[in-house]
Protein backbone atom coordinates (compact mmCIF):
# COMPACT_ATOMS: atom_id res chain seq x y z
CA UNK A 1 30.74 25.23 102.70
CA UNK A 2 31.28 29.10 102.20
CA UNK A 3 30.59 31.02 105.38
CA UNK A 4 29.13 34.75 105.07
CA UNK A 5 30.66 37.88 106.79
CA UNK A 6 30.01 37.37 110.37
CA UNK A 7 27.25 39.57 112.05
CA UNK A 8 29.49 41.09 115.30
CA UNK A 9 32.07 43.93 113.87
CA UNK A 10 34.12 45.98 115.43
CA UNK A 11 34.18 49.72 115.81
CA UNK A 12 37.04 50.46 113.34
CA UNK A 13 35.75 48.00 111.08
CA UNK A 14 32.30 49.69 110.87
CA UNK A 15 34.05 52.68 110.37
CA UNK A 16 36.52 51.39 107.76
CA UNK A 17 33.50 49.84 105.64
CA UNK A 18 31.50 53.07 106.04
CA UNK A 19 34.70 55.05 104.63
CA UNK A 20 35.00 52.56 102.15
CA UNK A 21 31.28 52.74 101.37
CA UNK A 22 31.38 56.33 101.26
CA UNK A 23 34.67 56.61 98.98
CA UNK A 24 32.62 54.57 96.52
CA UNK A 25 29.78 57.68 95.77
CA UNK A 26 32.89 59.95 94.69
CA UNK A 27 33.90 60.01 91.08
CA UNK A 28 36.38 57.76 90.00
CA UNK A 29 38.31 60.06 87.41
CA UNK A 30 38.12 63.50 86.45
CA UNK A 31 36.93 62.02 82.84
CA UNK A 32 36.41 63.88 80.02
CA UNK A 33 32.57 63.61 78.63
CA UNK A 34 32.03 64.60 74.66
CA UNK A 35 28.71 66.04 73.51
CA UNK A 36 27.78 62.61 72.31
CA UNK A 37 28.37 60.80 75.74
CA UNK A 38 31.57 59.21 74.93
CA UNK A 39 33.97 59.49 78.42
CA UNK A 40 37.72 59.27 78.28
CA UNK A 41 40.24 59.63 80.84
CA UNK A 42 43.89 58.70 80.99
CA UNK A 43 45.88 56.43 84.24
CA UNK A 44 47.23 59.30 86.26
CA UNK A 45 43.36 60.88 86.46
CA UNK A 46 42.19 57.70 87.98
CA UNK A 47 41.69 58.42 91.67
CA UNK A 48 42.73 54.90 93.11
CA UNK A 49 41.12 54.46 96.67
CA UNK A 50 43.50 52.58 99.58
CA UNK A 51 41.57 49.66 100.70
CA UNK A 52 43.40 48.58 103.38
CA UNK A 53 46.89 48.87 105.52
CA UNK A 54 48.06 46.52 103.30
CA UNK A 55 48.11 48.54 100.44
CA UNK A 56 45.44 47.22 98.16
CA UNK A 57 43.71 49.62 96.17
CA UNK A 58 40.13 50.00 93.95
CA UNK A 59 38.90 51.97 91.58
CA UNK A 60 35.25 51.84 90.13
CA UNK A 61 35.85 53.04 86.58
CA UNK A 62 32.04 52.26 85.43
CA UNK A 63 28.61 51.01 87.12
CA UNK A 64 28.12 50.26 90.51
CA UNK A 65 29.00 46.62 92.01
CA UNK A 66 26.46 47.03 94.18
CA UNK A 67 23.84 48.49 92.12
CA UNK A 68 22.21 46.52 89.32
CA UNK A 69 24.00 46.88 85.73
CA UNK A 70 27.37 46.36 84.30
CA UNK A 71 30.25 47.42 86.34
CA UNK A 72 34.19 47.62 85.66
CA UNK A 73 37.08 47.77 88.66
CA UNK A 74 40.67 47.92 88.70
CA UNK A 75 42.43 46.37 91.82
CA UNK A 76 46.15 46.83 92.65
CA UNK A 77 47.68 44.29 94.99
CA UNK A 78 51.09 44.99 96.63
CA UNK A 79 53.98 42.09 96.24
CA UNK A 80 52.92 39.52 98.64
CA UNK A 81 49.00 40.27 99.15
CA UNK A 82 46.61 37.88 97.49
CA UNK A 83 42.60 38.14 98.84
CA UNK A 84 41.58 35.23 100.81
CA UNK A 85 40.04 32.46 99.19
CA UNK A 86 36.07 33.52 98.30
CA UNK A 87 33.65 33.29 95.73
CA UNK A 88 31.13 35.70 93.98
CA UNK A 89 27.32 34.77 93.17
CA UNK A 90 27.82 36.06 89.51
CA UNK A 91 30.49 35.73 86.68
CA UNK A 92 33.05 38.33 86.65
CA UNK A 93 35.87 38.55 83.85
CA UNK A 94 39.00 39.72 84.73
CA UNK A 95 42.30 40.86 82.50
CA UNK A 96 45.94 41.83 83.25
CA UNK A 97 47.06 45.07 83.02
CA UNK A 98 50.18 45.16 84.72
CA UNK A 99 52.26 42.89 86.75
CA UNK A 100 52.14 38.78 86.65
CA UNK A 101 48.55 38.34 88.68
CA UNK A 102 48.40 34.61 90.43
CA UNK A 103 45.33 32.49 90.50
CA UNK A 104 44.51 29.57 92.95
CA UNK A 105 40.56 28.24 92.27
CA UNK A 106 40.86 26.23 95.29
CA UNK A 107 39.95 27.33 98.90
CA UNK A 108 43.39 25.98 100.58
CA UNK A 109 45.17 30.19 99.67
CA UNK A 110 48.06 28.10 99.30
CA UNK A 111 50.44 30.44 96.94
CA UNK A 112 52.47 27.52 96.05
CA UNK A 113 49.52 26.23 94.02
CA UNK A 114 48.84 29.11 92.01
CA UNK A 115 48.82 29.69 88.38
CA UNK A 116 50.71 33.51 87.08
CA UNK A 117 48.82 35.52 83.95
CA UNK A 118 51.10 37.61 82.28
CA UNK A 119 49.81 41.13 81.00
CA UNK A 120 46.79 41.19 78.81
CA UNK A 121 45.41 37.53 80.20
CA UNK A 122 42.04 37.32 80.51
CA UNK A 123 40.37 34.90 83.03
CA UNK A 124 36.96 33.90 83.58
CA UNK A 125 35.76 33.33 87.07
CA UNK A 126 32.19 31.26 87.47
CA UNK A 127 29.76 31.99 89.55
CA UNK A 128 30.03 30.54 92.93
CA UNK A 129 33.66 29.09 91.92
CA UNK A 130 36.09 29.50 94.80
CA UNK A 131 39.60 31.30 93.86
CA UNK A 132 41.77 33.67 95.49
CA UNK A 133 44.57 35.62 93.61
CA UNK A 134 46.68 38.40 93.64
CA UNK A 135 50.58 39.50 93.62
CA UNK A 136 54.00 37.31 94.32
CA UNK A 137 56.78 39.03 93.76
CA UNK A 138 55.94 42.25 92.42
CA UNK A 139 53.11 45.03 92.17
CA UNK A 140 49.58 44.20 89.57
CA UNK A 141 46.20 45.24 88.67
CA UNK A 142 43.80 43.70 87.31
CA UNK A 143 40.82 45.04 85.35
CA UNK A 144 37.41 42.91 86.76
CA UNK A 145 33.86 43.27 85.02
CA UNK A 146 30.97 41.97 86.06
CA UNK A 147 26.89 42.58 87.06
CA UNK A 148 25.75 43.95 89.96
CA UNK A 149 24.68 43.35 92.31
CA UNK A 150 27.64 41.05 93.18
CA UNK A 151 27.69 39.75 96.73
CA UNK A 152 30.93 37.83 97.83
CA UNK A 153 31.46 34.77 100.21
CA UNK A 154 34.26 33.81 102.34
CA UNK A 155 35.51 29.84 102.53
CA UNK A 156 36.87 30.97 105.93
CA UNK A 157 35.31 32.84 108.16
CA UNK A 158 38.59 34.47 109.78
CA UNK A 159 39.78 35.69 106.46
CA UNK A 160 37.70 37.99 104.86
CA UNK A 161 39.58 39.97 102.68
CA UNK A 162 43.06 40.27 101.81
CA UNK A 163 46.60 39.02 103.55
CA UNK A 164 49.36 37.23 103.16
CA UNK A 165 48.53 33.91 101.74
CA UNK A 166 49.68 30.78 103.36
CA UNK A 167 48.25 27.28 103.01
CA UNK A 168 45.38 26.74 105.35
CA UNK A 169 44.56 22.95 106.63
């Protein structure tokens, strides 16, 4: 059974997901927009946002994931930080840009049992289908699209967001 975020939360978390919240109205990248709509913009003007003190980072490069519509994110995990094990009420496709990214579609975060994508893998990850996944041994991101709105669900209530994996019981 997948528990939900619980209700009590501290002061520094309220203030961390308000930041967070916040950081998500600002523009991703100074892109470039053409008269005819078309928007480029090249890696170093992506403004990555720090999720956490673990060094995970985001970056909305299209859409909203909380808004309805098509959406596209980059993470970057650190070496050593995979989220904890969750699922996601809609399909989201993800590819490889850099790094090898591990995969675990079981709700044990046990890195041991993991499967590693290479750059330019593509995964698929079903709706309600618990995974977790991120970085071993060296730094990734990973390019995720889905629809919005997208709400996420924890297996375990205690871990609700990213660490150091280790298998649970």
């Amino acid at each position: 059974m997948l528990a939900s975020h619980p209700i009590s939360i501290s002061l520094p978390r309220a203030l961390s997901v308000l930041l967070a919240a916040v950081c998500a109205l600002a523009p991703a990248a100074r892109a470039e927009t053409d008269a005819k709509g078309f928007v480029r913009f090249a890696p170093e003007q992506i403004a990555w946002r720090t999720v956490n003190d673990l060094g995970v980072k985001n970056v909305v490069l299209y859409g909203d994931p909380s808004k309805p519509g098509l959406y596209v994110v980059r993470n970057t995990f650190p070496p050593g930080i995979m989220s904890a094990p969750h699922a996601h009420d809609q399909d989201r496709t993800i590819v490889v840009v850099k790094g090898t990214w591990y995969t675990g579609t079981a709700g044990d975060w046990d890195p041991d049992k993991t499967i590693g994508l290479k750059p330019g893998s593509f995964m698929i990850h079903p709706a309600g289908a618990v995974h977790f996944d991120g970085a071993k041994d060296e730094e990734v991101i990973v390019q995720i699209t889905g629809m919005g709105p997208v709400k996420t669900s924890y297996v375990h209530a205690q871990y609700t967001s990213y660490g150091k994996p280790r298998k649970l019981d």
